[in-house]
N, C-alpha and C. Protein backbone atom coordinates (compact mmCIF):
# COMPACT_ATOMS: atom_id res chain seq x y z
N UNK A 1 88.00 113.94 111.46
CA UNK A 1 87.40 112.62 111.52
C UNK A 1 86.94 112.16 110.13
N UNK A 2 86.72 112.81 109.36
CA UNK A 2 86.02 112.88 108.43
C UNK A 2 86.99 112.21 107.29
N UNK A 3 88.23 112.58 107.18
CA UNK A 3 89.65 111.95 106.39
C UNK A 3 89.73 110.92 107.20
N UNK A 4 90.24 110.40 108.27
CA UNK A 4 90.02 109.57 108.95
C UNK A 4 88.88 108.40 108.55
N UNK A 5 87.67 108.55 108.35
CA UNK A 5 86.51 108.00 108.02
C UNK A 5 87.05 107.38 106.26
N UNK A 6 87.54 108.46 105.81
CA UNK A 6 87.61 107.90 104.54
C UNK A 6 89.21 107.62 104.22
N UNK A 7 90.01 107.43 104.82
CA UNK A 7 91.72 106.68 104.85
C UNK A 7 90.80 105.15 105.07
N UNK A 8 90.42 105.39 106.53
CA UNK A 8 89.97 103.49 106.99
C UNK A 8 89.13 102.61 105.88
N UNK A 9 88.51 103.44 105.12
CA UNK A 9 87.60 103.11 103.87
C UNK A 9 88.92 101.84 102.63
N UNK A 10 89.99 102.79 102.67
CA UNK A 10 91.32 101.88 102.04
C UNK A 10 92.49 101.79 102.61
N UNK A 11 92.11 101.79 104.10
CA UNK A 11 92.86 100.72 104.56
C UNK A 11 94.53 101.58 104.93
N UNK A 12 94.11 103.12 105.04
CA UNK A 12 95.39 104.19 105.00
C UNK A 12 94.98 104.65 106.27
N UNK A 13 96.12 105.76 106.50
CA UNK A 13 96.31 106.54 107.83
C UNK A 13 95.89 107.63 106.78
N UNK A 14 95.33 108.86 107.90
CA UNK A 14 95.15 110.51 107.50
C UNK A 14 96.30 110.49 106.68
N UNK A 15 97.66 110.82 106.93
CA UNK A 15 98.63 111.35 106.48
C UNK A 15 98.51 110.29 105.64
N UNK A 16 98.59 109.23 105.02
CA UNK A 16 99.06 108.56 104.11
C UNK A 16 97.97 109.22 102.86
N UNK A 17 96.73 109.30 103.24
CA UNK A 17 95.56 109.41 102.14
C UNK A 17 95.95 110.99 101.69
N UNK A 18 96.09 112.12 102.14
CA UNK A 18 96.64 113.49 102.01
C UNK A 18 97.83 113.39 101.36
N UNK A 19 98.96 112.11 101.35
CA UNK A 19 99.95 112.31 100.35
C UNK A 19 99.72 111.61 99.22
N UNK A 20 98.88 111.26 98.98
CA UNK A 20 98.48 109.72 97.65
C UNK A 20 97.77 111.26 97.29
N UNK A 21 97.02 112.20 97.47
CA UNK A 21 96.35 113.29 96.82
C UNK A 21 97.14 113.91 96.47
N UNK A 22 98.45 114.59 97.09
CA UNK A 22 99.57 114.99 96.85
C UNK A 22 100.49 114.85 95.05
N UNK A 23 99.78 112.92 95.85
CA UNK A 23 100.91 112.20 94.65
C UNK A 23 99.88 112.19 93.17
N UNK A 24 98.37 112.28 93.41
CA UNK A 24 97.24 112.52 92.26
C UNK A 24 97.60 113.71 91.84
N UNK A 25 97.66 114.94 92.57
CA UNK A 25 97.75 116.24 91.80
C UNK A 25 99.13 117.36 91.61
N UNK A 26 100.20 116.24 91.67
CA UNK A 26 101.55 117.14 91.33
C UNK A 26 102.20 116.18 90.78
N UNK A 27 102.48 116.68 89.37
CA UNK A 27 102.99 115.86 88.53
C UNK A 27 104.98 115.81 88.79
N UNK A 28 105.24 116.59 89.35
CA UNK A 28 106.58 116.57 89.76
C UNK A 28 107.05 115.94 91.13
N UNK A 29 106.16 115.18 91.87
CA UNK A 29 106.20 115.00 93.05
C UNK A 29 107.62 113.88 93.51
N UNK A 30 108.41 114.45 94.02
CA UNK A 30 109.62 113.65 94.57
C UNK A 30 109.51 113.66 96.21
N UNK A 31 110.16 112.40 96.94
CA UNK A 31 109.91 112.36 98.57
C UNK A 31 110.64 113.41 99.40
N UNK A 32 111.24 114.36 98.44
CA UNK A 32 112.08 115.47 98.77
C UNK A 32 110.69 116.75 98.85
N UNK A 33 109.92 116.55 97.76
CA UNK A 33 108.90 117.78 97.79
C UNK A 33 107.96 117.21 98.95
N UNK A 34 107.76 115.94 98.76
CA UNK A 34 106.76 115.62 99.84
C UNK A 34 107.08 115.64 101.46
N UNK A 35 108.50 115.64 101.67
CA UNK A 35 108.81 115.84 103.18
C UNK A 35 108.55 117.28 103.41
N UNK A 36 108.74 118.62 102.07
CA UNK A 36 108.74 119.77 102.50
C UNK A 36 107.67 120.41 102.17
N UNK A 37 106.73 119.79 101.99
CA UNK A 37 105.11 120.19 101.95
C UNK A 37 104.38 119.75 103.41
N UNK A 38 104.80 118.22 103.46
CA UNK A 38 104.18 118.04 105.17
C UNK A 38 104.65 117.93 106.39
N UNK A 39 106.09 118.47 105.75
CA UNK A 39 107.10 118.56 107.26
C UNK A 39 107.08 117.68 108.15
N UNK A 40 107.11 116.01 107.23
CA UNK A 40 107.67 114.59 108.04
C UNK A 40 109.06 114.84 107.62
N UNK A 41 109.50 113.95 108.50
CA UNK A 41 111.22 113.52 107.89
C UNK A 41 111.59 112.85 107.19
N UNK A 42 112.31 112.80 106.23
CA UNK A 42 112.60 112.07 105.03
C UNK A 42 112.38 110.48 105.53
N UNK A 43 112.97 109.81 106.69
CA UNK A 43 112.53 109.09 106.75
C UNK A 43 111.41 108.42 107.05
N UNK A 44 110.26 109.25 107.28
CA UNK A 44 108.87 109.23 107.95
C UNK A 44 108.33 109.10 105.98
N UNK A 45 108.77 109.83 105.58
CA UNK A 45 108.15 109.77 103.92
C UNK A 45 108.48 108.73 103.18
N UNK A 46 110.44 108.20 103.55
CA UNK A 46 110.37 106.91 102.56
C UNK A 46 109.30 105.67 103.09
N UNK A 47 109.25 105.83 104.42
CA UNK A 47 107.84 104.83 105.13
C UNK A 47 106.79 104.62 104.70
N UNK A 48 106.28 106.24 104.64
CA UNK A 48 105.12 106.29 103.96
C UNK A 48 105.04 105.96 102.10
N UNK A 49 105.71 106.24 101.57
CA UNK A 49 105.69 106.30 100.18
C UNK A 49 105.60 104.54 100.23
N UNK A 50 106.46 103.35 100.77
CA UNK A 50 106.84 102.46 101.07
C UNK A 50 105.05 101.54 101.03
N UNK A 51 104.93 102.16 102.32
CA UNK A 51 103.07 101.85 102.72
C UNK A 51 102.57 102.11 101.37
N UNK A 52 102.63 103.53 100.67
CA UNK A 52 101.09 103.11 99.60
C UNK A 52 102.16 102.40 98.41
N UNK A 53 103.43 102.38 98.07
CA UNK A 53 103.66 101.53 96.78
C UNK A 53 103.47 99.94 96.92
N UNK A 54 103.74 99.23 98.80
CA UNK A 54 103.17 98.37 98.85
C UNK A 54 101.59 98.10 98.73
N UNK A 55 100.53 99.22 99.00
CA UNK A 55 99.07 98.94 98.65
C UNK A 55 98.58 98.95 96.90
N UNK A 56 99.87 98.99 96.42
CA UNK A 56 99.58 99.57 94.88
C UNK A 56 99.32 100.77 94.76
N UNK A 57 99.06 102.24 95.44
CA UNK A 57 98.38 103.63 95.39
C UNK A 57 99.46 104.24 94.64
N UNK A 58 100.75 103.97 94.57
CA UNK A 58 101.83 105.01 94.05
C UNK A 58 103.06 104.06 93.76
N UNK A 59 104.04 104.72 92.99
CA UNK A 59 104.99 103.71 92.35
C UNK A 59 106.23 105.07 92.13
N UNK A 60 107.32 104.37 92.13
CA UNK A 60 108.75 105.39 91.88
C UNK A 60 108.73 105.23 90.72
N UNK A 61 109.04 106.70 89.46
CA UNK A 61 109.24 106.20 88.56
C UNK A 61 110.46 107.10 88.36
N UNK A 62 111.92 106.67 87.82
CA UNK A 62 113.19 107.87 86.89
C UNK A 62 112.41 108.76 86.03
N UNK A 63 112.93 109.97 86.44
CA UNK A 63 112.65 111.18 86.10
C UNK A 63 113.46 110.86 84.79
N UNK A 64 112.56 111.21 83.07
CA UNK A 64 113.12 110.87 82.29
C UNK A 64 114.15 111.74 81.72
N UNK A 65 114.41 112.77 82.72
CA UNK A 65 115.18 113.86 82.20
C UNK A 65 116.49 113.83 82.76
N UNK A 66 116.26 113.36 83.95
CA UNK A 66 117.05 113.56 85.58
C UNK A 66 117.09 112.33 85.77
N UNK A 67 117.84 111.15 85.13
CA UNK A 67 118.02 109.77 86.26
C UNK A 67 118.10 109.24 87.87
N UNK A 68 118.53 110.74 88.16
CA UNK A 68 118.89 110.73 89.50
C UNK A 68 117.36 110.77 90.52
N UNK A 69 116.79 111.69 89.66
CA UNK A 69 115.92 112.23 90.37
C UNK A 69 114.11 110.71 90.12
N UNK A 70 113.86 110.62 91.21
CA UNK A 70 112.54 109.58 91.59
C UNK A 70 111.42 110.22 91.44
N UNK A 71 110.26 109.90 90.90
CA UNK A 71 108.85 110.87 90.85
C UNK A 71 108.38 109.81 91.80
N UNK A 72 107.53 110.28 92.49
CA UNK A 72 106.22 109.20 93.41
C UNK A 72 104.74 110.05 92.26
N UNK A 73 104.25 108.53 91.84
CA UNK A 73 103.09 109.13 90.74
C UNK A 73 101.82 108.10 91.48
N UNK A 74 100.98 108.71 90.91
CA UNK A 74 99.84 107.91 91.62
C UNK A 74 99.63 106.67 90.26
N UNK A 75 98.74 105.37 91.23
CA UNK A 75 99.01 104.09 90.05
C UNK A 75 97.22 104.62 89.77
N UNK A 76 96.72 105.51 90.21
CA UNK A 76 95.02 105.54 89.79
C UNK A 76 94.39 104.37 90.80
N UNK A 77 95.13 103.72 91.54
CA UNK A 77 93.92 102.41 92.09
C UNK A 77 93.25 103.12 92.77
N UNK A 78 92.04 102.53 92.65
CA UNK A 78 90.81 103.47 93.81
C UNK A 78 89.94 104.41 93.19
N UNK A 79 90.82 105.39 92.40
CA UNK A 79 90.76 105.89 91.93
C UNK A 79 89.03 106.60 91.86
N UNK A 80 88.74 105.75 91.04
CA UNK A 80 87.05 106.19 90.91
C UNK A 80 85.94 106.00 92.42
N UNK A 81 87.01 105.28 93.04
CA UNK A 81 86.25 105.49 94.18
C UNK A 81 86.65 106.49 95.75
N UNK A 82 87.74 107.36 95.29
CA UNK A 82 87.72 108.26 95.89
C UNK A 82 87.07 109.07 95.19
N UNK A 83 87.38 109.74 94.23
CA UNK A 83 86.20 110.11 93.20
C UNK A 83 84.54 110.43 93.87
N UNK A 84 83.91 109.23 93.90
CA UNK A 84 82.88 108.81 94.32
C UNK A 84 82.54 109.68 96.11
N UNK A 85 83.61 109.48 96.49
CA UNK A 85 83.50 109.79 98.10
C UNK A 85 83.37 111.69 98.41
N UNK A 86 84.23 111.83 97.29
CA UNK A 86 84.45 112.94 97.76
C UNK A 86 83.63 114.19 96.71
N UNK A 87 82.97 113.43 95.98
CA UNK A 87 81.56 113.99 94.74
C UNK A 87 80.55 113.81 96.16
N UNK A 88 80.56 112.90 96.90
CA UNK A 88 79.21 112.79 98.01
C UNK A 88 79.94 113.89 98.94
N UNK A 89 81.01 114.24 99.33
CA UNK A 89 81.31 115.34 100.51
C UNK A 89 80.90 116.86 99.72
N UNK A 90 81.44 116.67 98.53
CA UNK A 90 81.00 118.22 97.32
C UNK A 90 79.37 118.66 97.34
N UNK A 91 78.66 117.53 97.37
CA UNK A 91 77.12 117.81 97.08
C UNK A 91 77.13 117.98 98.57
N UNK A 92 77.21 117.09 99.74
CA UNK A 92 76.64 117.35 101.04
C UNK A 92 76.96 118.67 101.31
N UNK A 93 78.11 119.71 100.85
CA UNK A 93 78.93 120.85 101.36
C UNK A 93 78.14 121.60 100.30
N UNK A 94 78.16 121.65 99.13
CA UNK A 94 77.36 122.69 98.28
C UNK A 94 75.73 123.11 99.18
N UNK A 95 74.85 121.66 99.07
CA UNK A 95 73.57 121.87 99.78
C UNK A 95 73.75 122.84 100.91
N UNK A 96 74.60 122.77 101.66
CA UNK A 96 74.86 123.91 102.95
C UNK A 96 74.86 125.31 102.57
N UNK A 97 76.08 125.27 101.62
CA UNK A 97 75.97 126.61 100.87
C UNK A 97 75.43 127.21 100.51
N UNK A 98 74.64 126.21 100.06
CA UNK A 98 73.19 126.72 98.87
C UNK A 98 72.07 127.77 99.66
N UNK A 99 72.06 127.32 101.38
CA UNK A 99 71.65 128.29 102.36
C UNK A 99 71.90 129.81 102.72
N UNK A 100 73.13 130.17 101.73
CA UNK A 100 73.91 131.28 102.23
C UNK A 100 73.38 131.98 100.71
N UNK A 101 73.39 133.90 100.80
CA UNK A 101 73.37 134.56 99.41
C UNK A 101 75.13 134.91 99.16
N UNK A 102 75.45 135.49 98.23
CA UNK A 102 76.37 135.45 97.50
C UNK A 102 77.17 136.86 98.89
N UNK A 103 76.93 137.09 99.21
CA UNK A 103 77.40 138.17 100.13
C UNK A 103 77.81 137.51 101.63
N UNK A 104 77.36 136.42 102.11
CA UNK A 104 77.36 135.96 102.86
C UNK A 104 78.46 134.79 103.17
N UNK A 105 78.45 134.42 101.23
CA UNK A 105 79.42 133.72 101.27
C UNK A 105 81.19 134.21 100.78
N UNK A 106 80.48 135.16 100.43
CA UNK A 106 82.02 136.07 99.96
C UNK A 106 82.94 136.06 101.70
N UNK A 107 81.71 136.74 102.19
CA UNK A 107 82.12 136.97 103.46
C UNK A 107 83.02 135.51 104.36
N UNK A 108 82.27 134.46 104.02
CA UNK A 108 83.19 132.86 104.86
C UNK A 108 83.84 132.78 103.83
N UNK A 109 84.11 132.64 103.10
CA UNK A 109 85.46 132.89 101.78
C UNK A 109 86.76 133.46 102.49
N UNK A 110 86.22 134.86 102.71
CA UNK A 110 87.43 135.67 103.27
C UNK A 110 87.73 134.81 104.64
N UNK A 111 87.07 134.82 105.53
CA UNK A 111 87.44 134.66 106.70
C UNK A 111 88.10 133.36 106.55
N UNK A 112 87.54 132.41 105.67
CA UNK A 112 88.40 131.33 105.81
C UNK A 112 89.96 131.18 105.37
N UNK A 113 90.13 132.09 103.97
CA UNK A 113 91.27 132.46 103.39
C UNK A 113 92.27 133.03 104.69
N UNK A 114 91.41 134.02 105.46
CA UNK A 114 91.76 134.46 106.58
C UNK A 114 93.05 133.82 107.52
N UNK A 115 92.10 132.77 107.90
CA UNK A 115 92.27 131.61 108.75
C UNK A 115 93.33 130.76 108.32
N UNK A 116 93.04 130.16 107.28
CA UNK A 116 94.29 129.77 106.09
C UNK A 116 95.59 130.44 106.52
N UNK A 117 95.61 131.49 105.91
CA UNK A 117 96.75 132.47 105.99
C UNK A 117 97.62 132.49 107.09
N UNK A 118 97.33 132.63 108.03
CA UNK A 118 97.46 132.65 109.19
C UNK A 118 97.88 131.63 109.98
N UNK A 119 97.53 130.26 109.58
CA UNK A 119 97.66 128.99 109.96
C UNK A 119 99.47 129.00 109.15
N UNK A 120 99.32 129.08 108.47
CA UNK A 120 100.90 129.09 107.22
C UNK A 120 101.28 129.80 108.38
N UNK A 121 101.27 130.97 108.57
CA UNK A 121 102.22 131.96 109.55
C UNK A 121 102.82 130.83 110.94
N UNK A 122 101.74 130.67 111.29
CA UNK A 122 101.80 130.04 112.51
C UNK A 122 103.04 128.61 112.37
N UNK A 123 102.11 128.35 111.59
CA UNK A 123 103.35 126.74 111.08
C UNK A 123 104.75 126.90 110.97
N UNK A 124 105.10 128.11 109.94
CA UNK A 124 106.49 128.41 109.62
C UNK A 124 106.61 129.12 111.24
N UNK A 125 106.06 129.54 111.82
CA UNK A 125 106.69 130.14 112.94
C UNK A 125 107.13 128.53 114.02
N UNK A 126 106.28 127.96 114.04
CA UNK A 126 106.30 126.70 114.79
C UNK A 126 107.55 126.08 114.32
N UNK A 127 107.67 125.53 113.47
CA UNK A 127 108.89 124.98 112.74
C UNK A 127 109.54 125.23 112.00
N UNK A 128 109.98 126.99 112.51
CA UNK A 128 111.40 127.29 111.89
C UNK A 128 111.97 127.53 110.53
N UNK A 129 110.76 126.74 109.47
CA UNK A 129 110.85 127.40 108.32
C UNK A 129 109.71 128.01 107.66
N UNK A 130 110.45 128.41 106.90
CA UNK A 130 109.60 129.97 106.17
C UNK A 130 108.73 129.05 105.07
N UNK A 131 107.52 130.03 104.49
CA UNK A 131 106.81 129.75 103.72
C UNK A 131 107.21 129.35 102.28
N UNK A 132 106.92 128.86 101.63
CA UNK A 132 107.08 128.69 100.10
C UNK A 132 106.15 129.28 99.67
């Protein structure tokens, strides 16, 4: 709910706001990496990519190496104000932490890594392909 809460903030779906982060922190990002990171269908991604280059969030640019090849890059709009949103989710989540000693938290570390792990298993088992 919480992504949700903050997509409706600009006017995105969950999945759209999770690939505009995608498109902020991978500088190689093509709609080929992005269908096989969130396991939409290529055409579910040119849609989406479609949605944020029409909001201004991301733009195609020729790979200056590879003509062939399209980057989806982020245009920065918003920018400081996701920023903003998610510096207020960091402090609200640290303060919690701040409750726990260093042993305690090693301990939800693991289990979450745990959990993590496991979730990957599950996924590639669900849909047939294997992990990267």
């Amino acid at each position: 709910m919480l992504h949700q809460a903050i997509a409706d903030r600009f006017g995105l779906g969950p999945t759209d706001l999770k690939c505009l982060d995608l498109a902020r922190h991978e500088p190689e990002l093509t709609a080929g990496r992005l269908a096989e990171l969130t396991g939409l269908s290529t055409s579910a991604v040119t849609s989406l990519i479609d949605r944020l280059e029409r909001g201004g969030f991301v733009e195609r640019r020729r790979d200056g190496l590879d003509r062939r090849k399209v980057l989806i890059r982020s245009t920065g709009r918003h920018e400081t104000a996701l920023e903003e949103i998610f510096a207020l989710v960091e402090s609200e989540f640290r303060a919690i932490a701040a409750d726990y000693d260093d042993e305690q938290l090693a301990l939800l570390i693991e289990f979450v890594a745990r959990l993590n792990e496991r979730a990957h298993e599950v996924t590639a088992a669900l849909t047939g392909r294997p992990r990267r």
